[in-house]
Protein backbone atom coordinates (compact mmCIF):
# COMPACT_ATOMS: atom_id res chain seq x y z
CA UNK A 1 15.19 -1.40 1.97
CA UNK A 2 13.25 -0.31 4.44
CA UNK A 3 9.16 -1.45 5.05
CA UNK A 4 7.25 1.82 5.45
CA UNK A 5 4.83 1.59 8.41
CA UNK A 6 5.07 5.64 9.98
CA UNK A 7 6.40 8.72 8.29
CA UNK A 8 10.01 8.82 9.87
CA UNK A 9 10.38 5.71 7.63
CA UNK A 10 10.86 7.70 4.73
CA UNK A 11 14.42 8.74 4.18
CA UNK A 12 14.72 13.24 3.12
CA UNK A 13 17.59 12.10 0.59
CA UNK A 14 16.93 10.85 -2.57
CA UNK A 15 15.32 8.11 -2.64
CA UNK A 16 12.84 5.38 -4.81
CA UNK A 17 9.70 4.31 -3.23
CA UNK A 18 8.32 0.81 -4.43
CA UNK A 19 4.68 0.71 -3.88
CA UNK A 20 2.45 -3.34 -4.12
CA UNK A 21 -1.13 -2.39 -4.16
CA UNK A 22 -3.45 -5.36 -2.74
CA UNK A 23 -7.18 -5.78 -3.00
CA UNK A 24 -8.13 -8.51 -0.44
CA UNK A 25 -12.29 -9.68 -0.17
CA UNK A 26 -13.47 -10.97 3.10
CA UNK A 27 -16.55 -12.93 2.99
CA UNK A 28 -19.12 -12.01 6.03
CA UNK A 29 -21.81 -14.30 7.02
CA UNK A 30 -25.42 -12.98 7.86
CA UNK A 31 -26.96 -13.56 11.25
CA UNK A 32 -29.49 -16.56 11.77
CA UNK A 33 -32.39 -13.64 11.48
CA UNK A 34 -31.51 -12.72 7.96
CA UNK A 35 -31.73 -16.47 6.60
CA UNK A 36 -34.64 -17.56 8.11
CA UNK A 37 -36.78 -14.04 7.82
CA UNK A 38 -35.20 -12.94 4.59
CA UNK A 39 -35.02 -8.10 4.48
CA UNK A 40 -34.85 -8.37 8.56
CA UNK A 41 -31.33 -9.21 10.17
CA UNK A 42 -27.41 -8.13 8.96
CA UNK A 43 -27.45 -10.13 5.50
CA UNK A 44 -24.17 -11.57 3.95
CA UNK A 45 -21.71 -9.48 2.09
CA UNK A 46 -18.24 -9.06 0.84
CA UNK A 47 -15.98 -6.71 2.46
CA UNK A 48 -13.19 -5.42 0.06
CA UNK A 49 -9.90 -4.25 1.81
CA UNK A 50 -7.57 -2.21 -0.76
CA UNK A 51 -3.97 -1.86 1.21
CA UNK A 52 -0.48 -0.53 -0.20
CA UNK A 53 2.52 -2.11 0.60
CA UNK A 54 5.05 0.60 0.60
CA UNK A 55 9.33 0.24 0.93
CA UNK A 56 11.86 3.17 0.49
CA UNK A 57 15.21 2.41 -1.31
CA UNK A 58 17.99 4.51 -0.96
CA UNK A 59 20.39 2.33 -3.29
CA UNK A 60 18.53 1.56 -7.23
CA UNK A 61 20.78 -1.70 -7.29
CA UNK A 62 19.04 -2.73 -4.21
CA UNK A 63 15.44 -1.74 -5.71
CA UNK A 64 16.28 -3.72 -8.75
CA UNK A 65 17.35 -6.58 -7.23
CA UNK A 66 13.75 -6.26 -5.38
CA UNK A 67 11.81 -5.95 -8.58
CA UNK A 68 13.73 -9.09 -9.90
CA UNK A 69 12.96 -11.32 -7.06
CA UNK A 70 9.05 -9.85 -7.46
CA UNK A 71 8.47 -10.58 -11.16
CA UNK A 72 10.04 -14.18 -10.52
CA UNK A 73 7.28 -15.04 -8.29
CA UNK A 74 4.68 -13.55 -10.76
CA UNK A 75 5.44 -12.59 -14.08
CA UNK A 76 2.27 -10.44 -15.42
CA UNK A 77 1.91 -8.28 -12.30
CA UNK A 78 0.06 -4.99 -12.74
CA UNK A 79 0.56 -4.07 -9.09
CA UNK A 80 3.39 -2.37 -8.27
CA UNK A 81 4.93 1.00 -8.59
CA UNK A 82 7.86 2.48 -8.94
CA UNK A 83 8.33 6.37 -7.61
CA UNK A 84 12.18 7.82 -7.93
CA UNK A 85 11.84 11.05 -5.33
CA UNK A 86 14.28 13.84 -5.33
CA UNK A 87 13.27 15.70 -2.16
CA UNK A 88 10.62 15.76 0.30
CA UNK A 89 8.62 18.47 1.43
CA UNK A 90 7.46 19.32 5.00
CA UNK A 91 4.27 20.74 5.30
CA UNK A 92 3.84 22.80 8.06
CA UNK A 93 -0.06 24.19 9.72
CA UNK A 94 0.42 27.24 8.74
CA UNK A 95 0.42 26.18 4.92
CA UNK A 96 3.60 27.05 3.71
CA UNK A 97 5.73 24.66 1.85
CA UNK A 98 9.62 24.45 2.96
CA UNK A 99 12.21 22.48 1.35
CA UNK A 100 14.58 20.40 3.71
């Protein structure tokens, strides 16, 4: 298993891609100017972050054994993703689609 942070993380043999989407809210205060003079000033708000946690597996007993430990922790999840991927393409500038 490997943690995808670049695109030479991703294996060009077959592989299965696990994706764990996230959805994360961060609560920003106003400045003093917006609560005492309420329309002037930067008011509250809620920023919401969505982020994808993505890992390659090149072996399916190692995926599985993945998915196991994930649905112990939580049970119901609606989050994650499974993608099996038989090749990879390489897009080059010019437009044209090769096959490695």
């Amino acid at each position: 298993m490997v943690k995808v942070s670049s695109p030479q993380d991703i294996t060009q043999k077959h592989h299965f891609l696990l994706l764990i989407f996230k959805t994360e809210t961060h609560h920003v205060e106003g400045d003093e100017r917006s609560r005492t003079n309420p329309g002037h000033g930067y008011p509250a708000h809620d920023d919401i972050i969505n982020t994808t946690e993505t890992y390659v597996f090149e072996d399916q007993a190692d995926l599985e054994a993945k998915l196991i430990k994930l649905y112990d922790e939580k049970r119901d999840r609606k989050d994650i993703v499974v993608i099996n991927i038989a090749c990879v393409f390489e897009v080059k500038p010019s437009t044209k689609i090769e096959f490695r």
